[in-house]
N, C-alpha and C. Protein backbone atom coordinates (compact mmCIF):
# COMPACT_ATOMS: atom_id res chain seq x y z
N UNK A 1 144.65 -78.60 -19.41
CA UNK A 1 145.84 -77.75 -19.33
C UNK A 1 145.49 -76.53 -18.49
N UNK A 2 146.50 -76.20 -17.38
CA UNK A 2 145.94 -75.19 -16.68
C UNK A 2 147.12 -74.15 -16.94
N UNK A 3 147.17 -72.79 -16.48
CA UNK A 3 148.19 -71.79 -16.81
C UNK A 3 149.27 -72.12 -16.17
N UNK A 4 149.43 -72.30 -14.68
CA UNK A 4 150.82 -73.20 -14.11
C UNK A 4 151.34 -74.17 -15.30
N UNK A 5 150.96 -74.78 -15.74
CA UNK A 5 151.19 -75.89 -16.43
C UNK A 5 151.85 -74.96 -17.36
N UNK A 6 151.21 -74.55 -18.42
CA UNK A 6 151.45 -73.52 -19.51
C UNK A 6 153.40 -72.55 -19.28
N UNK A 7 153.02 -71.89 -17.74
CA UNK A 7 153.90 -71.09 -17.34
C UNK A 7 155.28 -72.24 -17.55
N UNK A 8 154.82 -73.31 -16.92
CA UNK A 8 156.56 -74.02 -16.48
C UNK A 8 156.91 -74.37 -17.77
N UNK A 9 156.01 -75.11 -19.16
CA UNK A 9 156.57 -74.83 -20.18
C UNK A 9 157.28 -73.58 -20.89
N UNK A 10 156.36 -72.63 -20.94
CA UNK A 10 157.25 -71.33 -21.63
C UNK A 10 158.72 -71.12 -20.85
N UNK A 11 158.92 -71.50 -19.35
CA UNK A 11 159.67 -70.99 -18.98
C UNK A 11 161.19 -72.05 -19.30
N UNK A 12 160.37 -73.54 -18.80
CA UNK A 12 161.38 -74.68 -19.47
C UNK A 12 162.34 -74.11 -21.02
N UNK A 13 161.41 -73.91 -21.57
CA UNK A 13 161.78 -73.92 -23.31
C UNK A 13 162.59 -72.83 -23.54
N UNK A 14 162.32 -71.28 -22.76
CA UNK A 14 163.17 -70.13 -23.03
C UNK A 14 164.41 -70.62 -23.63
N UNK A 15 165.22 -71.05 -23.03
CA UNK A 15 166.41 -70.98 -23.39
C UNK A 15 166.73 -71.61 -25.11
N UNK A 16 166.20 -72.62 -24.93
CA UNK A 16 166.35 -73.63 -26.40
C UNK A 16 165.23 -72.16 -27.44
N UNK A 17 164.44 -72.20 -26.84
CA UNK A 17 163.73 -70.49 -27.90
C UNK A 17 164.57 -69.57 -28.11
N UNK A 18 165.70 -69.04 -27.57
CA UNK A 18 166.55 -67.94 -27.45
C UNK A 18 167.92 -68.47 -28.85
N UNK A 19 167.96 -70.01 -28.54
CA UNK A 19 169.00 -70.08 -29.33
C UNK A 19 168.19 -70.26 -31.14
N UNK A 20 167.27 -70.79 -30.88
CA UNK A 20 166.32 -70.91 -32.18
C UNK A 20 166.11 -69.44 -32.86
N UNK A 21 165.54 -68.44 -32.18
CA UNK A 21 165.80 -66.93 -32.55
C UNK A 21 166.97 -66.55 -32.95
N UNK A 22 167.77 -66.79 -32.09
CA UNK A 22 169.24 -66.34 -32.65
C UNK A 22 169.99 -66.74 -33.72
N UNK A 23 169.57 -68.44 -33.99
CA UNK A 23 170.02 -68.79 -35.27
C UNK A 23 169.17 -67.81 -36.67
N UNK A 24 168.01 -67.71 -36.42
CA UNK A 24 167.10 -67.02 -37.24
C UNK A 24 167.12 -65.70 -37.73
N UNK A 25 167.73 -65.39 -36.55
CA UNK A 25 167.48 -63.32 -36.44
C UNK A 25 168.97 -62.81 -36.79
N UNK A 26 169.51 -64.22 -36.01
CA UNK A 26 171.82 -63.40 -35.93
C UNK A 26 171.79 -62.53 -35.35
N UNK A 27 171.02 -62.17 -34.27
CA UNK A 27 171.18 -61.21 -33.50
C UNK A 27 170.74 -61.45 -32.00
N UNK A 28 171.27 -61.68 -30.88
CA UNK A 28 170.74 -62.42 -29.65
C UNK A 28 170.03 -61.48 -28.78
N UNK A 29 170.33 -59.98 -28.78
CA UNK A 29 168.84 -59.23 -28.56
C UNK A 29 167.91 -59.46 -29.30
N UNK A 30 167.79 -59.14 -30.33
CA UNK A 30 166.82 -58.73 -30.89
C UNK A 30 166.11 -60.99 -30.98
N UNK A 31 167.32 -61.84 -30.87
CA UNK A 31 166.25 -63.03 -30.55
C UNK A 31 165.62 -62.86 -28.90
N UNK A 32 166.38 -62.26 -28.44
CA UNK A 32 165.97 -62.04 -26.85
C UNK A 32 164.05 -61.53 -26.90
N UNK A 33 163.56 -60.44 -27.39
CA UNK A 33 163.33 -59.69 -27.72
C UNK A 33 162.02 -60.43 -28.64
N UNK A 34 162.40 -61.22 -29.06
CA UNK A 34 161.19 -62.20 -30.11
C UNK A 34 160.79 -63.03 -29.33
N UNK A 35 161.56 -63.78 -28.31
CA UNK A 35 161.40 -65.07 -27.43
C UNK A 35 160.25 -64.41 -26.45
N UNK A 36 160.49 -63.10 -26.27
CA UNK A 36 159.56 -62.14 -25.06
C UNK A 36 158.45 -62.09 -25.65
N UNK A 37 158.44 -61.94 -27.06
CA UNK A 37 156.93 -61.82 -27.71
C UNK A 37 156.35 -62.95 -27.85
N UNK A 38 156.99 -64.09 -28.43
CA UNK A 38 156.24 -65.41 -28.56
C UNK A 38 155.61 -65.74 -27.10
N UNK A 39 156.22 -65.52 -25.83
CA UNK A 39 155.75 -65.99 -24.98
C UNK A 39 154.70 -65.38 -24.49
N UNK A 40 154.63 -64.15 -24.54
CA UNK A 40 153.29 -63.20 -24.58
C UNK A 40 152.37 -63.60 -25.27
N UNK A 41 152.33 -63.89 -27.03
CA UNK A 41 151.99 -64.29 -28.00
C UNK A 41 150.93 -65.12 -27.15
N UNK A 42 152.03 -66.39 -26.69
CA UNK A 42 151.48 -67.66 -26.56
C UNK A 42 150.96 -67.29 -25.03
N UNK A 43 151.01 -66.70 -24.40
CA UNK A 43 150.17 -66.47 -23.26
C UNK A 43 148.51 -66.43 -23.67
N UNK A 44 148.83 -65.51 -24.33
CA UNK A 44 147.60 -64.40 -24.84
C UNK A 44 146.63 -65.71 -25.49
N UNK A 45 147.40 -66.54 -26.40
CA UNK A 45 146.30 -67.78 -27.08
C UNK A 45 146.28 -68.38 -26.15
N UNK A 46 146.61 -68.62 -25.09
CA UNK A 46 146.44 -69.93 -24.39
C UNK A 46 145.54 -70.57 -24.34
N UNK A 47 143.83 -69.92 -24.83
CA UNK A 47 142.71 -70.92 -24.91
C UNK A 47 142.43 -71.12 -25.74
N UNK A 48 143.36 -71.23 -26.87
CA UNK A 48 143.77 -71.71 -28.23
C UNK A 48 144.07 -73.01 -28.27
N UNK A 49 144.22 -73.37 -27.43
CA UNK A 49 145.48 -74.52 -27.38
C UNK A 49 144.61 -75.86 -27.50
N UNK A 50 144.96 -76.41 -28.81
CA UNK A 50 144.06 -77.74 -28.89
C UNK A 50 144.60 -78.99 -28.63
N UNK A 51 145.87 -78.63 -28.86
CA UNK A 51 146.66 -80.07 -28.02
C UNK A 51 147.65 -80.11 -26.98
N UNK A 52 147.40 -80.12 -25.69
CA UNK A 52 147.93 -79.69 -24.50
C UNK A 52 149.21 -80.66 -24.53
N UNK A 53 149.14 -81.94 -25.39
CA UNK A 53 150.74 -82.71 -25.63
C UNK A 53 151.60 -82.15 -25.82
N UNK A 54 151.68 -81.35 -27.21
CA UNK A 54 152.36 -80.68 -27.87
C UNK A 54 152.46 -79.17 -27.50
N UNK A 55 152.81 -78.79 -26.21
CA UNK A 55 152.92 -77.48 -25.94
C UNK A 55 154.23 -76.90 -26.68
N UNK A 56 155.59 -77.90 -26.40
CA UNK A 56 156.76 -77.62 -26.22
C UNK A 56 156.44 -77.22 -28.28
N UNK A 57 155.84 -78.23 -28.94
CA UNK A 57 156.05 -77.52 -30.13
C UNK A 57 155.55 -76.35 -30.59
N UNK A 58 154.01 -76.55 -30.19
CA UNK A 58 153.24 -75.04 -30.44
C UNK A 58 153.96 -73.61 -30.12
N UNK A 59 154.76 -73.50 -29.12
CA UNK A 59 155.88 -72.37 -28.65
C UNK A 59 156.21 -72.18 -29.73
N UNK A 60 156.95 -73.87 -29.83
CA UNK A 60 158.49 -73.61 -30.95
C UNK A 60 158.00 -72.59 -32.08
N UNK A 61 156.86 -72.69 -32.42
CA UNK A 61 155.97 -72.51 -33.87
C UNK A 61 155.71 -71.25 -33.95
N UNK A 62 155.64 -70.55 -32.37
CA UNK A 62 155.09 -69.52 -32.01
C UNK A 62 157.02 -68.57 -32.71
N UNK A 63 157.79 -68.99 -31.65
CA UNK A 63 158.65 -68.08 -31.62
C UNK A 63 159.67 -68.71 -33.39
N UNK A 64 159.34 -69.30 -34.23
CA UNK A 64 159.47 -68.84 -35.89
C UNK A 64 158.57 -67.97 -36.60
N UNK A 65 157.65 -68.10 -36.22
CA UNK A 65 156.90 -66.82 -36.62
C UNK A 65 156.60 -65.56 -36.21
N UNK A 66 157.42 -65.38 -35.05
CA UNK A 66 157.38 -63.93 -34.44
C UNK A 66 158.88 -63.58 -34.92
């Protein structure tokens, strides 16, 4: 897994992340706003990452717990 790789996922997923926050938070800044951190979040681990399959979920995982 290289960071290009990484990047086009986080960026693919934003949107479906934004609506997942928003169901969560009820608030579409403040999901705006969480989606910005998970992706930082998940920047920041990126050599965390033990299963390069499952990116699209590890996000997902990222931005319920932020």
């Amino acid at each position: 897994m290289n960071d290009e790789h990484l990047a086009e996922v986080l960026v693919s997923r934003a949107a479906e992340a934004h609506r997942l926050a928003t169901k969560i938070l009820r608030d579409s800044a403040a999901a705006e706003d969480a989606v910005q951190e998970a992706a930082l979040a998940a920047w920041k681990g990126r050599s965390k990452i033990r299963n390069a399959d499952n990116l699209a979920g590890w996000f997902t995982t990222i931005v319920v717990n932020v």
